[in-house]
PDB file of N, CA and C in Angstrom:
ATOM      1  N   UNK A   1      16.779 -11.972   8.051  1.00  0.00           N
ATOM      2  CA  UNK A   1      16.308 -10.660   8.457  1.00  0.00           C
ATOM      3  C   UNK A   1      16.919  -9.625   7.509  1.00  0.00           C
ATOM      4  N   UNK A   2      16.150  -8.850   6.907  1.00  0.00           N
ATOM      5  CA  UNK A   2      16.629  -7.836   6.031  1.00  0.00           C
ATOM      6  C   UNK A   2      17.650  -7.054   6.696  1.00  0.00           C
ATOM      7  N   UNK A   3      18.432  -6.168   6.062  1.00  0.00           N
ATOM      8  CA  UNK A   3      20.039  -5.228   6.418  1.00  0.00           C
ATOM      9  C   UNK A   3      19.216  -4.209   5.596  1.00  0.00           C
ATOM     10  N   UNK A   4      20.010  -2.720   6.404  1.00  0.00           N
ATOM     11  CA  UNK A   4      19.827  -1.668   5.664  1.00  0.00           C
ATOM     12  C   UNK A   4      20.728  -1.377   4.946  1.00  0.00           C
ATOM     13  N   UNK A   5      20.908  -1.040   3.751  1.00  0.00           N
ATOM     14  CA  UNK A   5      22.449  -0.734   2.806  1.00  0.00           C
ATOM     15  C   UNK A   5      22.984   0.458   2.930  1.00  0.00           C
ATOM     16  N   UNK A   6      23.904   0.552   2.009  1.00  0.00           N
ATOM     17  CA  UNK A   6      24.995   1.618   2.676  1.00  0.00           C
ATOM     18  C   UNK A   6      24.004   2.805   2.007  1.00  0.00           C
ATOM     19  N   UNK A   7      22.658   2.938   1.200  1.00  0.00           N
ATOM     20  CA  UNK A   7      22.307   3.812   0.650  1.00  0.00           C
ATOM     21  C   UNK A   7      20.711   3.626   1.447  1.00  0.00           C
ATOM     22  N   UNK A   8      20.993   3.198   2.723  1.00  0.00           N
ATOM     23  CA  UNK A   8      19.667   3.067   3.454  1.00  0.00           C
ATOM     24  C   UNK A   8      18.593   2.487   2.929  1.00  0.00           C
ATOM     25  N   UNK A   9      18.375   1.309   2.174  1.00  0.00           N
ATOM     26  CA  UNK A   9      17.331   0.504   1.175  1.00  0.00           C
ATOM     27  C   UNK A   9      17.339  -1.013   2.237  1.00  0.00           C
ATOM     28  N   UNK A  10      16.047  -1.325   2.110  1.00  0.00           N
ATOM     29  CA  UNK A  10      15.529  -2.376   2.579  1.00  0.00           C
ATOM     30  C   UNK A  10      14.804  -3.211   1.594  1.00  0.00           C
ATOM     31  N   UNK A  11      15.567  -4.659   1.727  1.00  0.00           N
ATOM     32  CA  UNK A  11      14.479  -5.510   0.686  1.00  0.00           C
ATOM     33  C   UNK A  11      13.448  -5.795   1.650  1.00  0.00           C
ATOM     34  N   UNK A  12      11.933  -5.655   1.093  1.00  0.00           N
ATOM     35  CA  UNK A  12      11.033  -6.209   2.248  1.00  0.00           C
ATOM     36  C   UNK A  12      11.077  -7.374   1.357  1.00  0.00           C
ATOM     37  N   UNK A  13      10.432  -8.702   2.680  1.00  0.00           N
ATOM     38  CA  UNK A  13      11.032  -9.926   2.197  1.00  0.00           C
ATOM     39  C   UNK A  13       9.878 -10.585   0.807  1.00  0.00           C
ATOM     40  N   UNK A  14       9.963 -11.377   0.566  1.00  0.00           N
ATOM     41  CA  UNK A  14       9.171 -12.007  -1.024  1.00  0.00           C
ATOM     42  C   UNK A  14       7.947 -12.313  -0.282  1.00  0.00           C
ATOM     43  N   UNK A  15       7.555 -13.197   0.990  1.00  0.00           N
ATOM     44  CA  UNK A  15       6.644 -13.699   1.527  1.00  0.00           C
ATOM     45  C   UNK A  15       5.685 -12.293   1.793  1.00  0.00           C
ATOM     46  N   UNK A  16       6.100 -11.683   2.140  1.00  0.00           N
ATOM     47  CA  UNK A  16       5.329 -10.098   3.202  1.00  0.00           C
ATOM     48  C   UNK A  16       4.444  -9.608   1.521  1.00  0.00           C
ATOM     49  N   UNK A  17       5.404  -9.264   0.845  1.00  0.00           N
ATOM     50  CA  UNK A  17       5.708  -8.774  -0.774  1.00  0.00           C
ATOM     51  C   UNK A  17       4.056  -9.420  -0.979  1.00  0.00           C
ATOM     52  N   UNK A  18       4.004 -10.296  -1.559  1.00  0.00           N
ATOM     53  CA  UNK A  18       2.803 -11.645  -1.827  1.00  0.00           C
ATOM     54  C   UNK A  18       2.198 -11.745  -0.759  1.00  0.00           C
ATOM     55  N   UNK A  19       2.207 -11.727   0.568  1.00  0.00           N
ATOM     56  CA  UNK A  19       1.009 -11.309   1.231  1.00  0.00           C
ATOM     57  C   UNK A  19       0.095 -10.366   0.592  1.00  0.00           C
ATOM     58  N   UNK A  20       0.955  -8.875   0.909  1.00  0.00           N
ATOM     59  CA  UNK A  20      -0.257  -7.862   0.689  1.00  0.00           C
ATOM     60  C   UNK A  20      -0.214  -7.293  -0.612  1.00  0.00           C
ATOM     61  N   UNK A  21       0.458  -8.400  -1.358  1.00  0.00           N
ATOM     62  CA  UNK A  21       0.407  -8.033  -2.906  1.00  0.00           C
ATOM     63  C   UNK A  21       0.915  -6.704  -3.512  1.00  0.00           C
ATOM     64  N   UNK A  22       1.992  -6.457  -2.536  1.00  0.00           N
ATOM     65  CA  UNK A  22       3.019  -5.568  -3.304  1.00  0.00           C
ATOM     66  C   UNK A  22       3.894  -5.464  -4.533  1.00  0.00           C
ATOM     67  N   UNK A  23       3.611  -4.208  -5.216  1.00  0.00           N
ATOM     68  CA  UNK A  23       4.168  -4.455  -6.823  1.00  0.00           C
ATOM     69  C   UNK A  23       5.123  -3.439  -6.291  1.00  0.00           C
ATOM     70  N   UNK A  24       6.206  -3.647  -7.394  1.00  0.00           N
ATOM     71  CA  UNK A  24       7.423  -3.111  -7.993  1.00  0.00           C
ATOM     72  C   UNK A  24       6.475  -1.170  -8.316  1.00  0.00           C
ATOM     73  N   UNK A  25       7.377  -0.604  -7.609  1.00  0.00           N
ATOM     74  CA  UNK A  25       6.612   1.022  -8.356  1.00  0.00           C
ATOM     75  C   UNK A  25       5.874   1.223  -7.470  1.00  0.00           C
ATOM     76  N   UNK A  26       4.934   0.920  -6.279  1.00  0.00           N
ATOM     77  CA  UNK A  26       4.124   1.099  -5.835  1.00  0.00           C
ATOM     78  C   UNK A  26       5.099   2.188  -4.050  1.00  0.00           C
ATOM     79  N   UNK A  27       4.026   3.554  -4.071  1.00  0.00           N
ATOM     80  CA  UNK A  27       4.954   3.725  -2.664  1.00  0.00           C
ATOM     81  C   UNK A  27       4.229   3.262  -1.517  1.00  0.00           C
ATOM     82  N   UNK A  28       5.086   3.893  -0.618  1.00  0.00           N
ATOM     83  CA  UNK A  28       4.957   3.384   0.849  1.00  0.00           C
ATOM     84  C   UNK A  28       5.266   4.706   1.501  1.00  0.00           C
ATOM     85  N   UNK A  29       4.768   4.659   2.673  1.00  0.00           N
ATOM     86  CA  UNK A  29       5.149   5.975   4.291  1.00  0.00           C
ATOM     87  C   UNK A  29       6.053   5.345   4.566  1.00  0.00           C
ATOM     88  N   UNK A  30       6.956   5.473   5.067  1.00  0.00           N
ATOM     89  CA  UNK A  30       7.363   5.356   6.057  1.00  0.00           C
ATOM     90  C   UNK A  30       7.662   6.153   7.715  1.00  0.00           C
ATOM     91  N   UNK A  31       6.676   5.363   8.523  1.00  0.00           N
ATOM     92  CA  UNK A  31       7.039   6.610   9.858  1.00  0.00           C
ATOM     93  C   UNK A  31       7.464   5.806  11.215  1.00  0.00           C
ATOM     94  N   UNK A  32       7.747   6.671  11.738  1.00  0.00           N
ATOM     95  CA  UNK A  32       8.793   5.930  13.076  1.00  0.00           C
ATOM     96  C   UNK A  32       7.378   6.221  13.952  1.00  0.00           C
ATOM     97  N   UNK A  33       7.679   4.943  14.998  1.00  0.00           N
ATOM     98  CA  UNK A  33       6.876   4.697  15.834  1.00  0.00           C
ATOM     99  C   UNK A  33       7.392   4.979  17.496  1.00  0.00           C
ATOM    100  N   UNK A  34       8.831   4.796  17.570  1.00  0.00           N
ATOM    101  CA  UNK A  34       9.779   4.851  18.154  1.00  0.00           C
ATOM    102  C   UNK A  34      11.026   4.746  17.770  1.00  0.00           C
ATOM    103  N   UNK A  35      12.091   4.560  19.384  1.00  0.00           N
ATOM    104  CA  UNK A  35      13.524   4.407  18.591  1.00  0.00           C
ATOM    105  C   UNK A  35      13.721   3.300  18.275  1.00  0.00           C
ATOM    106  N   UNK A  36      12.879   2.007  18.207  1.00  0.00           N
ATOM    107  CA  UNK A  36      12.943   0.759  17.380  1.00  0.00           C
ATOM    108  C   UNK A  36      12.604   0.386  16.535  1.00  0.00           C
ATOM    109  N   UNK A  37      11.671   1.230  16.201  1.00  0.00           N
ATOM    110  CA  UNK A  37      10.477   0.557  15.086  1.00  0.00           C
ATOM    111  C   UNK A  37      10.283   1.165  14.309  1.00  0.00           C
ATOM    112  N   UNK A  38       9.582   1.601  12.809  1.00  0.00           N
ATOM    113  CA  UNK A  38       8.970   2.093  11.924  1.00  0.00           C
ATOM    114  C   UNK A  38       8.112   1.422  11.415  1.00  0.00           C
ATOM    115  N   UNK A  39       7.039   1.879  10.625  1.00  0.00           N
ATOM    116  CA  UNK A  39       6.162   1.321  10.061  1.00  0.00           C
ATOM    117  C   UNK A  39       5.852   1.995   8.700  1.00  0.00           C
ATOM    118  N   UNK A  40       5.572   0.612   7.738  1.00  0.00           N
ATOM    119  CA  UNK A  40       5.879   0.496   6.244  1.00  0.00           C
ATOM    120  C   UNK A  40       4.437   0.420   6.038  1.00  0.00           C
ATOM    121  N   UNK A  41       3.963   1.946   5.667  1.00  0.00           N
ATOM    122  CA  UNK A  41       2.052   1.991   4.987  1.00  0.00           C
ATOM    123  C   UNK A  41       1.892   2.305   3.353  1.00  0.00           C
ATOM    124  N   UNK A  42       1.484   1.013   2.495  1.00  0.00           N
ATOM    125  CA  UNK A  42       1.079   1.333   1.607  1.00  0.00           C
ATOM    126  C   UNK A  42       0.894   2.519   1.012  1.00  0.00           C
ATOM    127  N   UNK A  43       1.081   3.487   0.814  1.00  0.00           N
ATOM    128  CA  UNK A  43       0.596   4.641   0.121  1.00  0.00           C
ATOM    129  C   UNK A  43      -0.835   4.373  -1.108  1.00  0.00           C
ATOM    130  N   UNK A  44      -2.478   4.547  -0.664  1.00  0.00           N
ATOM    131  CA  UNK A  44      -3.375   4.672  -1.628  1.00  0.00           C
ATOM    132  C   UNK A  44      -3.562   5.545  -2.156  1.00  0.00           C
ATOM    133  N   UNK A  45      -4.308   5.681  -3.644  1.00  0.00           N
ATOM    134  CA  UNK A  45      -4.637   6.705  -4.119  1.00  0.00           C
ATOM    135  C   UNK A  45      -5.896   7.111  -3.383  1.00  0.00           C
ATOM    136  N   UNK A  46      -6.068   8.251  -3.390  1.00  0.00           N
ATOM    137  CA  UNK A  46      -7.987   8.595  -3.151  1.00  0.00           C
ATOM    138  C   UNK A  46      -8.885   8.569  -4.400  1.00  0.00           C
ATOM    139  N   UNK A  47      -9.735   8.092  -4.322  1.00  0.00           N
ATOM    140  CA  UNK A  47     -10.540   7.804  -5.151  1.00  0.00           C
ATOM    141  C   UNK A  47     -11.862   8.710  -4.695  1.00  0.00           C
ATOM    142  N   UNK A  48     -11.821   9.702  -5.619  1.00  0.00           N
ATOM    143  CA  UNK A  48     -13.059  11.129  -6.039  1.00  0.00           C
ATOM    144  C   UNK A  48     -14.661  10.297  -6.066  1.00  0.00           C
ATOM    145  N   UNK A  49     -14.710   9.119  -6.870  1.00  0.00           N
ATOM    146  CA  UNK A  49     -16.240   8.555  -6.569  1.00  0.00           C
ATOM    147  C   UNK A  49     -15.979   7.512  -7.066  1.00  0.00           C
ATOM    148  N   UNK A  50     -16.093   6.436  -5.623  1.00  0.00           N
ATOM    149  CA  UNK A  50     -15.752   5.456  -5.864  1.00  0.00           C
ATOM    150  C   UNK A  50     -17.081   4.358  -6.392  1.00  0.00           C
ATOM    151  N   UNK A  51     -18.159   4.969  -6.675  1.00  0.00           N
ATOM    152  CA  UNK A  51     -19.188   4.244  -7.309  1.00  0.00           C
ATOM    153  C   UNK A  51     -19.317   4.136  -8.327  1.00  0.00           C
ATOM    154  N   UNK A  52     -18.578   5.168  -9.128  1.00  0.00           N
ATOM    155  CA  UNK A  52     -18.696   5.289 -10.685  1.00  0.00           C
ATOM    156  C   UNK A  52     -17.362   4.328 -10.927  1.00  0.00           C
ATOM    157  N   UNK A  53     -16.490   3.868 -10.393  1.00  0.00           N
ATOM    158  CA  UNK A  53     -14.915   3.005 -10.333  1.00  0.00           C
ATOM    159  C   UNK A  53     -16.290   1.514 -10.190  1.00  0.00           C
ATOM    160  N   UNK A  54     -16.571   1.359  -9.380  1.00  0.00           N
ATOM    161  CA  UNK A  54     -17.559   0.020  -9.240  1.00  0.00           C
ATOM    162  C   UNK A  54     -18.546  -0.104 -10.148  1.00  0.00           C
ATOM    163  N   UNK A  55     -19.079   1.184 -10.493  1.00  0.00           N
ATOM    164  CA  UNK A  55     -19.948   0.758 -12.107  1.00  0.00           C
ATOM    165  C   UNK A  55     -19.812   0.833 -13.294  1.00  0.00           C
ATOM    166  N   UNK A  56     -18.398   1.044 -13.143  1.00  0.00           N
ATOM    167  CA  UNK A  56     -17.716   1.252 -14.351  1.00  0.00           C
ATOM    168  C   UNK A  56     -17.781   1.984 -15.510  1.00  0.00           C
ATOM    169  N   UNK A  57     -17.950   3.496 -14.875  1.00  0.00           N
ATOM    170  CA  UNK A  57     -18.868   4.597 -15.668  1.00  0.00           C
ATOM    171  C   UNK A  57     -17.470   5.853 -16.345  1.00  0.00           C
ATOM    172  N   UNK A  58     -16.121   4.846 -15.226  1.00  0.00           N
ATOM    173  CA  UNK A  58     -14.990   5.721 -15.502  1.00  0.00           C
ATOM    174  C   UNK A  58     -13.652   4.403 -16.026  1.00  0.00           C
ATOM    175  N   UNK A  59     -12.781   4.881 -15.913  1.00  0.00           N
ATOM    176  CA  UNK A  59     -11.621   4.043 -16.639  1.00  0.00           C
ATOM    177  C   UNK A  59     -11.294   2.700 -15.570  1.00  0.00           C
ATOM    178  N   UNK A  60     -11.642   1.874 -15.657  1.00  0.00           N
ATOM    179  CA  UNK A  60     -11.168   0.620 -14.426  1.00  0.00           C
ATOM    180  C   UNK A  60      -9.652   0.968 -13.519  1.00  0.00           C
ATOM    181  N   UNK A  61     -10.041   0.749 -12.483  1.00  0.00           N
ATOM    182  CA  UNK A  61      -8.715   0.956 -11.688  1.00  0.00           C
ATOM    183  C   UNK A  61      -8.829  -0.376 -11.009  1.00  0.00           C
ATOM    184  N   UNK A  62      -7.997  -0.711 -10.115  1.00  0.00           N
ATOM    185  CA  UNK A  62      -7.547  -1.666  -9.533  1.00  0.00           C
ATOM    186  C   UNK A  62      -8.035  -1.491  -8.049  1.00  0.00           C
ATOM    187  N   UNK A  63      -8.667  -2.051  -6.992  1.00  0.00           N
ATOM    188  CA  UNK A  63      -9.102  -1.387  -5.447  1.00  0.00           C
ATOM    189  C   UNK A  63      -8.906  -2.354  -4.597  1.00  0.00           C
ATOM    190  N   UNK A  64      -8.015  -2.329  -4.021  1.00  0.00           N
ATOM    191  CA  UNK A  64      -7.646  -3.367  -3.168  1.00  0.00           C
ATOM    192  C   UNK A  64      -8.607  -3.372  -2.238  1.00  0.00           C
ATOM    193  N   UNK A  65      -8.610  -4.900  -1.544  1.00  0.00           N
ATOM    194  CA  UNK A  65      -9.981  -5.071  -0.874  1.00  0.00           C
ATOM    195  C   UNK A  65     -10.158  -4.712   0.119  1.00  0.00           C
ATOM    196  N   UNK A  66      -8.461  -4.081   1.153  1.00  0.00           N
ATOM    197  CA  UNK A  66      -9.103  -3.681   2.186  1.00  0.00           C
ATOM    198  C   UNK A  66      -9.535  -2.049   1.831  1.00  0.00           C
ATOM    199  N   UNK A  67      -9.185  -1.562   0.600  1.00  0.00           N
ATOM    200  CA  UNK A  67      -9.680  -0.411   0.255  1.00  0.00           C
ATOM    201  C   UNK A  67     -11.321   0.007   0.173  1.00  0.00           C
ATOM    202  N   UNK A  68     -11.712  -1.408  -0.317  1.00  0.00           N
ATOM    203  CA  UNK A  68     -13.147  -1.627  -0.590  1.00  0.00           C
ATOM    204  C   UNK A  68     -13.484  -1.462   0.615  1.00  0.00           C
ATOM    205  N   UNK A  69     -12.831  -1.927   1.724  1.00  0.00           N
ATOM    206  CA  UNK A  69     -13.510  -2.196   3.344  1.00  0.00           C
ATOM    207  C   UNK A  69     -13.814  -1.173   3.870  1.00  0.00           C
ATOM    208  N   UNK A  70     -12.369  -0.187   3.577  1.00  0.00           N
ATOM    209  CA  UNK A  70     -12.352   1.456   4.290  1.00  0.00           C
ATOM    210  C   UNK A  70     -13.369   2.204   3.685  1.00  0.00           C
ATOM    211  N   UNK A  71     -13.708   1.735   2.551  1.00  0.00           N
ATOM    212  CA  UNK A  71     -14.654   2.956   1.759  1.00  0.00           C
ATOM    213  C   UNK A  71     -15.989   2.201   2.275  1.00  0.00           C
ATOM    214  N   UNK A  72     -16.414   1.255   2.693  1.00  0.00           N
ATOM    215  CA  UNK A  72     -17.994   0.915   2.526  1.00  0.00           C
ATOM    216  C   UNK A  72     -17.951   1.314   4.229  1.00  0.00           C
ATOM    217  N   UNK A  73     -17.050   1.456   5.357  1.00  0.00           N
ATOM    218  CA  UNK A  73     -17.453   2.357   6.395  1.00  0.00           C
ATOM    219  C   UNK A  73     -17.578   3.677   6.326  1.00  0.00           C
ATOM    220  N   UNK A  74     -17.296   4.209   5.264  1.00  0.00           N
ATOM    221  CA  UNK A  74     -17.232   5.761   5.022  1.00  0.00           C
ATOM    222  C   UNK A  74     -19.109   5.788   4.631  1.00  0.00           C
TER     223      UNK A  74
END
């Protein structure tokens, strides 16, 4: 189970990491849910038009898939 350090840092673990394909550099929210819990949210960019990113009319970016998911209910 991860420890918080004396400079308040958490390793999230390697498995979680490679789940949702977390890179090095990338941020995160962090917000409290209560006095037990917090929750660790990806931080996305917004993407201005995300059709011209899919037809490749602008510089390739990277769109994670549940990003793809949130945008095709929009």
């Amino acid at each position: 189970m991860p420890k918080v350090t004396e400079k308040y840092q958490v390793t999230i673990p390697k498995e979680v990491r490679e789940k949702i394909g977390l890179k090095p550099g990338e941020e995160v929210e962090v917000i409290p849910l209560n006095d037990n819990e917090i929750l660790l949210r990806r931080k996305v960019e917004k993407i201005k038009n995300p059709l011209q990113i899919l037809l490749a009319k602008e510089e390739e970016k990277e769109i994670p898939p549940e990003k793809i998911d949130e945008l095709a209910e929009e």
